[in-house]
N, C-alpha and C. Protein backbone atom coordinates (compact mmCIF):
# COMPACT_ATOMS: atom_id res chain seq x y z
N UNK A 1 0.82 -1.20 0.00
CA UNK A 1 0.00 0.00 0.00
C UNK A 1 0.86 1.26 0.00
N UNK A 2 1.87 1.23 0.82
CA UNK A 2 2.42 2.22 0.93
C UNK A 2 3.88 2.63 -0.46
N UNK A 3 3.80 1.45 -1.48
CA UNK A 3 4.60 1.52 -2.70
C UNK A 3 3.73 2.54 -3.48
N UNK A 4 2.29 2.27 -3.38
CA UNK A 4 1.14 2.30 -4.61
C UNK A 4 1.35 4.03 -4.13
N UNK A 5 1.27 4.43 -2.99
CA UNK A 5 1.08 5.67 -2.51
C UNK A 5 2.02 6.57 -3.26
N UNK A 6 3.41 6.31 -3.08
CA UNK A 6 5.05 7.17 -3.84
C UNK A 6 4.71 6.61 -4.72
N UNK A 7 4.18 6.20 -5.57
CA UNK A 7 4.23 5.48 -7.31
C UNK A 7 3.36 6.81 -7.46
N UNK A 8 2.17 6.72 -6.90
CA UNK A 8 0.77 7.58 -7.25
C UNK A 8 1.33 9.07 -7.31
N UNK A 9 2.01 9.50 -6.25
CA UNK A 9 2.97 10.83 -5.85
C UNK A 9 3.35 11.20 -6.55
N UNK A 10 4.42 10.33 -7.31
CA UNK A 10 5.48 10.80 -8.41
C UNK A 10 4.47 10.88 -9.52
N UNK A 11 3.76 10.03 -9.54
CA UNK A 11 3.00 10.09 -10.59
C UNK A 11 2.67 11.67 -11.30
N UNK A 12 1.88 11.99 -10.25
CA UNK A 12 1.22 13.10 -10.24
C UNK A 12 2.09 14.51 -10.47
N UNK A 13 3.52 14.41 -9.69
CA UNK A 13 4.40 15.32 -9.25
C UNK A 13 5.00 15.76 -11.06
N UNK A 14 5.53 14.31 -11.66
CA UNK A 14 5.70 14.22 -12.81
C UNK A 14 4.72 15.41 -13.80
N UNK A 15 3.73 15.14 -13.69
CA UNK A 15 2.97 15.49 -14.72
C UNK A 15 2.37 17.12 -13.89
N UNK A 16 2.13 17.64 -13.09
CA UNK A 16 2.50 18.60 -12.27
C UNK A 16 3.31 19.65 -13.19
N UNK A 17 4.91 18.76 -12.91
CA UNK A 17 6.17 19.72 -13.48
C UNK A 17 5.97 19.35 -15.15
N UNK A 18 5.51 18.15 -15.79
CA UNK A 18 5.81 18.29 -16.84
C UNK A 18 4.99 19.13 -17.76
N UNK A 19 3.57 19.92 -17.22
CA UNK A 19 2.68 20.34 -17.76
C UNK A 19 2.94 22.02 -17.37
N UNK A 20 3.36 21.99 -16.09
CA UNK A 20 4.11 23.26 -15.97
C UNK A 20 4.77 23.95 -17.12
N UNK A 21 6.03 23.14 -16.82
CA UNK A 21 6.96 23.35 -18.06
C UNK A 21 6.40 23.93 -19.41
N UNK A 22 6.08 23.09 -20.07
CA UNK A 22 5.22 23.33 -21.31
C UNK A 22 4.37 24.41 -21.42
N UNK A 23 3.57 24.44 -20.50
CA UNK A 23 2.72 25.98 -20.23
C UNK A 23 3.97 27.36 -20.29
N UNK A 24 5.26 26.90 -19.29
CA UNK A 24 5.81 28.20 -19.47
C UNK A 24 6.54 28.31 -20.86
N UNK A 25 7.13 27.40 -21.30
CA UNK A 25 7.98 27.54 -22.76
C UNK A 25 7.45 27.63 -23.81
N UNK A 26 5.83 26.74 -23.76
CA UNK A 26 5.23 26.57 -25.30
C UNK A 26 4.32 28.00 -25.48
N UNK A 27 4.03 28.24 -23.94
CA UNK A 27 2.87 30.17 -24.37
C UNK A 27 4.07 30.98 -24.66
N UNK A 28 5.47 30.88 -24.33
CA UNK A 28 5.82 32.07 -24.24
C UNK A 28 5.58 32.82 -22.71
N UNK A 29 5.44 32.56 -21.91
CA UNK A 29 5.56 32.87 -20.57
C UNK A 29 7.15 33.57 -20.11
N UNK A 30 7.22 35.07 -20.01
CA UNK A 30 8.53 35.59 -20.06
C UNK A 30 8.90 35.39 -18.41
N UNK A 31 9.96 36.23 -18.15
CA UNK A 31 10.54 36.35 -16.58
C UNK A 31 9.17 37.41 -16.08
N UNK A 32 9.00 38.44 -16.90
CA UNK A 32 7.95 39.14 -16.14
C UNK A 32 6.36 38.64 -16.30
N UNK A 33 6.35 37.11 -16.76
CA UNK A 33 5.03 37.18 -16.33
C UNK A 33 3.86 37.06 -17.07
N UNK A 34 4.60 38.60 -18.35
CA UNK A 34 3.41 38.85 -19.49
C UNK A 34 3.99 40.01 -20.02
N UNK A 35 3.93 40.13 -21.03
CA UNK A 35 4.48 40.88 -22.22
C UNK A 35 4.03 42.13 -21.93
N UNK A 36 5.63 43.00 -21.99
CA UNK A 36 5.34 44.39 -22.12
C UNK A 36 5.58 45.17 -23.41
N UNK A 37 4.94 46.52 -23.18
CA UNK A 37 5.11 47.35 -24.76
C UNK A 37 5.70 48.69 -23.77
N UNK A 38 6.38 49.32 -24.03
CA UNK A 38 6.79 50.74 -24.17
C UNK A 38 5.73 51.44 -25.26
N UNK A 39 5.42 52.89 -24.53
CA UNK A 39 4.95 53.56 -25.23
C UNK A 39 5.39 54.92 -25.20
N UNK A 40 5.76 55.78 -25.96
CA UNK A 40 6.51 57.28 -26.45
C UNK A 40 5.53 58.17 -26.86
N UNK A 41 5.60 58.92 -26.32
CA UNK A 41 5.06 60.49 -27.13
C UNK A 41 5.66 61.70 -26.58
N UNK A 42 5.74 62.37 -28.03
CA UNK A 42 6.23 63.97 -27.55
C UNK A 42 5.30 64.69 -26.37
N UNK A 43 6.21 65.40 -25.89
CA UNK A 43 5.34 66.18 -24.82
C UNK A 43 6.16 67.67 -25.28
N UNK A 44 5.23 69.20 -25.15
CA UNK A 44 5.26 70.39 -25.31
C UNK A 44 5.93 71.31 -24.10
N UNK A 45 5.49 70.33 -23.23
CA UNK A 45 5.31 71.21 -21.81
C UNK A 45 7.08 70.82 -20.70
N UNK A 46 6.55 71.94 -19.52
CA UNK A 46 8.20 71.66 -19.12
C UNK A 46 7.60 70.18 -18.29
N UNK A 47 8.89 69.32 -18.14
CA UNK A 47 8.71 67.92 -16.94
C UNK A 47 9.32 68.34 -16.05
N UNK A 48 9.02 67.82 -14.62
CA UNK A 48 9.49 67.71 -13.64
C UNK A 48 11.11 66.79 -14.05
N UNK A 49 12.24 67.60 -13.32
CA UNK A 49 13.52 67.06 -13.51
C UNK A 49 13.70 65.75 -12.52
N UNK A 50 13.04 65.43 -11.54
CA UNK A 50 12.97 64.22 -10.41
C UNK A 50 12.17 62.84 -11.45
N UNK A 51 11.53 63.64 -12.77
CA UNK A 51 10.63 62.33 -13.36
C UNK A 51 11.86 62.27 -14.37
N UNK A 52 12.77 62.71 -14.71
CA UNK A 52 12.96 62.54 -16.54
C UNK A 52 14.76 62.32 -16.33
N UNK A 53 14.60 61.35 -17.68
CA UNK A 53 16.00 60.42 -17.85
C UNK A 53 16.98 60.85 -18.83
N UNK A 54 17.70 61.09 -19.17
CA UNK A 54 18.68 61.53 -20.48
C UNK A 54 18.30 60.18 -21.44
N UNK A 55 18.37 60.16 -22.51
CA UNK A 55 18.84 59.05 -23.15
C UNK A 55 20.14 58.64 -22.89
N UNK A 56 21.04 59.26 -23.24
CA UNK A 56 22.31 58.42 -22.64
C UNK A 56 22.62 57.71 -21.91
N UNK A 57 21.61 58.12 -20.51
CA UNK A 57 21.92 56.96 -19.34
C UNK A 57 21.04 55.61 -19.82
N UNK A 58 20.74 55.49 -20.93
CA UNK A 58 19.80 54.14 -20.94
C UNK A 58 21.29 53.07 -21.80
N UNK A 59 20.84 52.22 -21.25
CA UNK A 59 21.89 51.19 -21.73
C UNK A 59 21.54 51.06 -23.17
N UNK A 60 22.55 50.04 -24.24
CA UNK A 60 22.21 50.15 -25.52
C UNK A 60 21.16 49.55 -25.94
N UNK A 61 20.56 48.58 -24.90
CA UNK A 61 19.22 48.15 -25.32
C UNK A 61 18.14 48.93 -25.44
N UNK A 62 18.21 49.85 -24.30
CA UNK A 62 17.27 50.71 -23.69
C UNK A 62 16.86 51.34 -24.89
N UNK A 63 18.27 52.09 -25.50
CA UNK A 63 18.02 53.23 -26.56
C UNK A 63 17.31 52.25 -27.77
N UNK A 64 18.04 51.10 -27.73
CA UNK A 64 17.24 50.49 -29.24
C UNK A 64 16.06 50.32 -29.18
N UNK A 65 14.98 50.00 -28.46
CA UNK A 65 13.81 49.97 -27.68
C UNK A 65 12.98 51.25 -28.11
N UNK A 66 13.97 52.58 -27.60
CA UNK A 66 13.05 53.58 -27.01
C UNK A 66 12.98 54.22 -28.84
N UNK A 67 14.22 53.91 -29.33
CA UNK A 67 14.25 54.66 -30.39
C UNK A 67 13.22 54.18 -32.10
N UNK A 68 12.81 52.50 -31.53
CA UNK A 68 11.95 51.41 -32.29
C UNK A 68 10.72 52.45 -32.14
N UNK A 69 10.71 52.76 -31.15
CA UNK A 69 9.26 53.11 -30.74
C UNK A 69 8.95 54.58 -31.08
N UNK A 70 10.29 55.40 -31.23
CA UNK A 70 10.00 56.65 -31.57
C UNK A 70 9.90 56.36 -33.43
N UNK A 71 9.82 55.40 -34.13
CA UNK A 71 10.44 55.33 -35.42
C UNK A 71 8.66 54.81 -35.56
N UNK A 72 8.04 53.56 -34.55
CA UNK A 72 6.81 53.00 -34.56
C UNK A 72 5.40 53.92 -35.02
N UNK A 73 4.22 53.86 -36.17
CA UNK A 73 3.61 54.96 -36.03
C UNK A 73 2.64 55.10 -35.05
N UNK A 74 2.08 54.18 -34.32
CA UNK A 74 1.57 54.43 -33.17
C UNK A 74 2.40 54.51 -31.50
N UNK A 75 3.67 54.74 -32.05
CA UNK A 75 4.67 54.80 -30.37
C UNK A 75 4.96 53.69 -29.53
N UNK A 76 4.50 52.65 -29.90
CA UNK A 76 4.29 51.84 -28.94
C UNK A 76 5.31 50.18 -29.91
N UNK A 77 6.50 49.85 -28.85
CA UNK A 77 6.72 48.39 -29.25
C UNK A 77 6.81 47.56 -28.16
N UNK A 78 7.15 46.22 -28.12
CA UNK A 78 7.12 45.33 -27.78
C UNK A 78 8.32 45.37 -26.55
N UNK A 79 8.34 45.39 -25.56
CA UNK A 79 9.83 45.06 -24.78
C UNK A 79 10.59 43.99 -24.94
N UNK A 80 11.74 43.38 -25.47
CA UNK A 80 11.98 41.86 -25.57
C UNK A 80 12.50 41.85 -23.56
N UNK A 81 11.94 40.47 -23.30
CA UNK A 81 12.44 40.16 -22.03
C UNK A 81 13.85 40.51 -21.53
N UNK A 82 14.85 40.17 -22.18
CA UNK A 82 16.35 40.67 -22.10
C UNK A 82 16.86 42.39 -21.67
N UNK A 83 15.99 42.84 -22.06
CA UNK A 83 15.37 44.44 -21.72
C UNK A 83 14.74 44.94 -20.29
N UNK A 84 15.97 45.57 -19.88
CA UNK A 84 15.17 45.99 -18.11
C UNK A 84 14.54 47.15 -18.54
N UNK A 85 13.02 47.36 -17.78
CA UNK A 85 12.07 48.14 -18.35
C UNK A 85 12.09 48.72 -17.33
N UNK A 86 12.63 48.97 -16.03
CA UNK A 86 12.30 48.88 -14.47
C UNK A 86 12.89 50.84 -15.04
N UNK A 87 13.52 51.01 -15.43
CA UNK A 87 14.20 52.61 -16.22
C UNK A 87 12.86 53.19 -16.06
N UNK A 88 11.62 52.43 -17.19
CA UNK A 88 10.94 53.40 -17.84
C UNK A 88 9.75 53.47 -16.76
N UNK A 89 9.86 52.52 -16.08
CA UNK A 89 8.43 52.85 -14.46
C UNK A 89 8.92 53.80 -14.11
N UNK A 90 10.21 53.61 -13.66
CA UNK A 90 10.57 54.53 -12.77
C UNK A 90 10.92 56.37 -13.06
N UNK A 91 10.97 56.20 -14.37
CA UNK A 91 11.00 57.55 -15.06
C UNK A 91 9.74 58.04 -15.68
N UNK A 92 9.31 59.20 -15.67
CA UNK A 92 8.01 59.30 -16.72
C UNK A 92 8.42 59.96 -18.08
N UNK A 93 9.71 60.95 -18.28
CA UNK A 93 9.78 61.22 -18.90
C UNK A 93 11.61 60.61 -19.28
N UNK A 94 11.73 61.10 -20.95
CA UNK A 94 13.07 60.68 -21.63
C UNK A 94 13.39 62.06 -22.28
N UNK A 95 14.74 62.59 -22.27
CA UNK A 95 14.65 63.45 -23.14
C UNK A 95 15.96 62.90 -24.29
N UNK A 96 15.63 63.33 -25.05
CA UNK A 96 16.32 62.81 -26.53
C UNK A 96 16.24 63.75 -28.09
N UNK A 97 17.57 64.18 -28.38
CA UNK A 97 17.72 65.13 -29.17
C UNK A 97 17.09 66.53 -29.32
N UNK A 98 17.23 67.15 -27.57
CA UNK A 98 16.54 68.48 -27.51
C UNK A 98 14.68 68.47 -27.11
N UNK A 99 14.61 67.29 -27.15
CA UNK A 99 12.87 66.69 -27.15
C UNK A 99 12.77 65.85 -25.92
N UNK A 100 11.74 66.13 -25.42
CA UNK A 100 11.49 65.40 -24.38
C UNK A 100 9.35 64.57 -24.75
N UNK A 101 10.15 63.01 -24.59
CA UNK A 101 9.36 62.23 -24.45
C UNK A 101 8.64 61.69 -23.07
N UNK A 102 7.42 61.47 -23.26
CA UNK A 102 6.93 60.80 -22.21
C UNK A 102 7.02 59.70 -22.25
N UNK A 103 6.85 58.79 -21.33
CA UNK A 103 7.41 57.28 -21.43
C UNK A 103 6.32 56.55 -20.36
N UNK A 104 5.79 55.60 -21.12
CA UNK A 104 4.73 54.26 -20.23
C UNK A 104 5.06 52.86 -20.43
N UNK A 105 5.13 51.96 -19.55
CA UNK A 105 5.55 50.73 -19.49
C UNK A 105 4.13 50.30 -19.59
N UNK A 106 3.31 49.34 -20.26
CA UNK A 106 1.76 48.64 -20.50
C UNK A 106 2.15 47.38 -20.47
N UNK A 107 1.49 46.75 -19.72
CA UNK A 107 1.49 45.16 -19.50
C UNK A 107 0.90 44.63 -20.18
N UNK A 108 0.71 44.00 -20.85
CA UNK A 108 -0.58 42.80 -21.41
C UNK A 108 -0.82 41.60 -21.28
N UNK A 109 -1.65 40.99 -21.44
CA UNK A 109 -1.66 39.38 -20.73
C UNK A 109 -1.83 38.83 -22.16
């Protein structure tokens, strides 16, 4: 009785992790969870200097990202996971070539 019990266990434990698995690799399931987009738009007005980032300080991903999205016609691309986005929460604004952008991190499921 008590074989049938750890047979039944593993059993279960097996298929548990092996269905796991698959759920995270075959959806596409990133480190964060669920797919983010960056979104850009010009802004007119002055920003608060405590909200806003230089471009320069963004690493080279950052800029390739921010600059996809300034090139995008609705502003908005895709974050690849490899990409720390934690910059653009924490900033609201970017300024870049005399221009200052606003900047939103959007989650999607």
């Amino acid at each position: 009785m008590e074989r049938r019990y750890w047979v039944g266990l593993g059993a279960v434990l097996f298929l548990v992790i092996g269905v796991g698995g698959v759920f995270i690799t075959g959806f596409g399931v990133d480190g964060h969870g669920s797919a983010s987009d960056l979104d850009v738009s010009r802004v007119n007005s002055d920003t608060p200097a405590n909200q806003t980032i230089a471009f320069s300080t963004l690493t080279s991903d950052q800029q390739q990202v921010f600059e996809l999205a300034l090139a995008d016609e609705d502003g908005v691309v895709k974050i690849p996971t490899n990409v720390d986005e934690q910059v653009w929460i924490e900033n609201e604004y970017v300024t870049y070539q005399n221009q200052t952008y606003h900047v939103a991190v959007a989650v999607s499921s």
